[in-house]
Protein backbone atom coordinates (compact mmCIF):
# COMPACT_ATOMS: atom_id res chain seq x y z
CA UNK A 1 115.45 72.55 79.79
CA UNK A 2 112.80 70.49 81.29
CA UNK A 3 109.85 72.93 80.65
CA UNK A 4 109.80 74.89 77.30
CA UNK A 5 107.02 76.43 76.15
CA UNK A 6 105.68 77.78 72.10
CA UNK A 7 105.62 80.41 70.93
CA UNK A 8 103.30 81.63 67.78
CA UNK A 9 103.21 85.02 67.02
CA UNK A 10 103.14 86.48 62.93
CA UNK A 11 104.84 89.19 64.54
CA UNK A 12 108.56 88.94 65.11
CA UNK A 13 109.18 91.76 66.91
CA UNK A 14 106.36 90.44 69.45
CA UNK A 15 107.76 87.34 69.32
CA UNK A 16 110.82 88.17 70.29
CA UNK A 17 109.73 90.72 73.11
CA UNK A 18 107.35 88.18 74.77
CA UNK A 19 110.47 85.50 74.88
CA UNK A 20 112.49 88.17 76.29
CA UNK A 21 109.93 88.78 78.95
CA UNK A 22 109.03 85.75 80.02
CA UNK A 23 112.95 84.18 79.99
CA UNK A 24 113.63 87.23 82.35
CA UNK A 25 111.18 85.50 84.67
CA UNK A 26 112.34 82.06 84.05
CA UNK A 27 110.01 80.64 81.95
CA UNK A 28 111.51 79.24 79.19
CA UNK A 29 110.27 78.99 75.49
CA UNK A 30 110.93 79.10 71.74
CA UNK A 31 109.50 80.76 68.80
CA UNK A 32 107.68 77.85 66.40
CA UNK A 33 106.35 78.94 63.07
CA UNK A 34 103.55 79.51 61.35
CA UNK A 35 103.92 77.15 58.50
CA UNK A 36 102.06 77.57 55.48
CA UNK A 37 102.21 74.08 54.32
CA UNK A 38 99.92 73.35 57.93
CA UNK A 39 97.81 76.16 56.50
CA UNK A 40 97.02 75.13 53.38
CA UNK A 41 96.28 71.64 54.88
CA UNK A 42 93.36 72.69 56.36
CA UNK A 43 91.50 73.14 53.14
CA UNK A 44 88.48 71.07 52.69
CA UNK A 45 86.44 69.83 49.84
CA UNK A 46 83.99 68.56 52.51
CA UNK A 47 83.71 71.16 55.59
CA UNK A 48 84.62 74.81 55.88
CA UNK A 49 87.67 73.69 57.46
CA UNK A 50 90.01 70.60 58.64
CA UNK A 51 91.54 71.43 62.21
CA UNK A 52 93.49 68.18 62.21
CA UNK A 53 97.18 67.50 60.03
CA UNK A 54 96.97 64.58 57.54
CA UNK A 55 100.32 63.64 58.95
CA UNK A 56 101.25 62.67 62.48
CA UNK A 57 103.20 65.36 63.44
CA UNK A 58 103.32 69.69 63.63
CA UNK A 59 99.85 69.64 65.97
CA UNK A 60 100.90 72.61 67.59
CA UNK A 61 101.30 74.62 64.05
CA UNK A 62 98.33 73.29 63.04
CA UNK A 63 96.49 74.36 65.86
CA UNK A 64 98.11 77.92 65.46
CA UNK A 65 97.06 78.19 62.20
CA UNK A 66 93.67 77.16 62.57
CA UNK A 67 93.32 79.69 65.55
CA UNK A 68 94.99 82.37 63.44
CA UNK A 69 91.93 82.23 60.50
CA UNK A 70 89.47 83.46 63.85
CA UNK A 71 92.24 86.25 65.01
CA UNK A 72 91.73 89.25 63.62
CA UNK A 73 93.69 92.42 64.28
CA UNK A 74 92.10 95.38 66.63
């Protein structure tokens, strides 16, 4: 598939309901995870918080996780 989009959700069953949804209207995606590991990167002895991975790669966790310490639940 040409276009496939991310999904981050920490719930599955949301997850899964929003790919089933949007496949039914052709728009492709997959669900990524939240990875811990990119989490716990983002501790810093200098600033509140590091919103970049030391490594070159898992940018769009990152950025999932460092949107998910602003989300709160309502």
């Amino acid at each position: 598939l040409k276009d496939l989009g991310g999904i981050f959700s920490n719930d599955a069953e949301f997850a899964a309901k929003f790919k089933e949804l949007a496949e039914s209207v052709s728009d492709y995606s997959h669900v990524l995870p939240l990875s811990k590991a990119c989490d716990k990167e983002m501790n810093s002895l200098v600033a509140d918080l590091r919103n970049y991975p030391f490594h070159g790669y898992g940018g769009a966790i990152t950025a999932a996780m460092f949107l998910k310490r602003f989300v709160t639940d309502k």
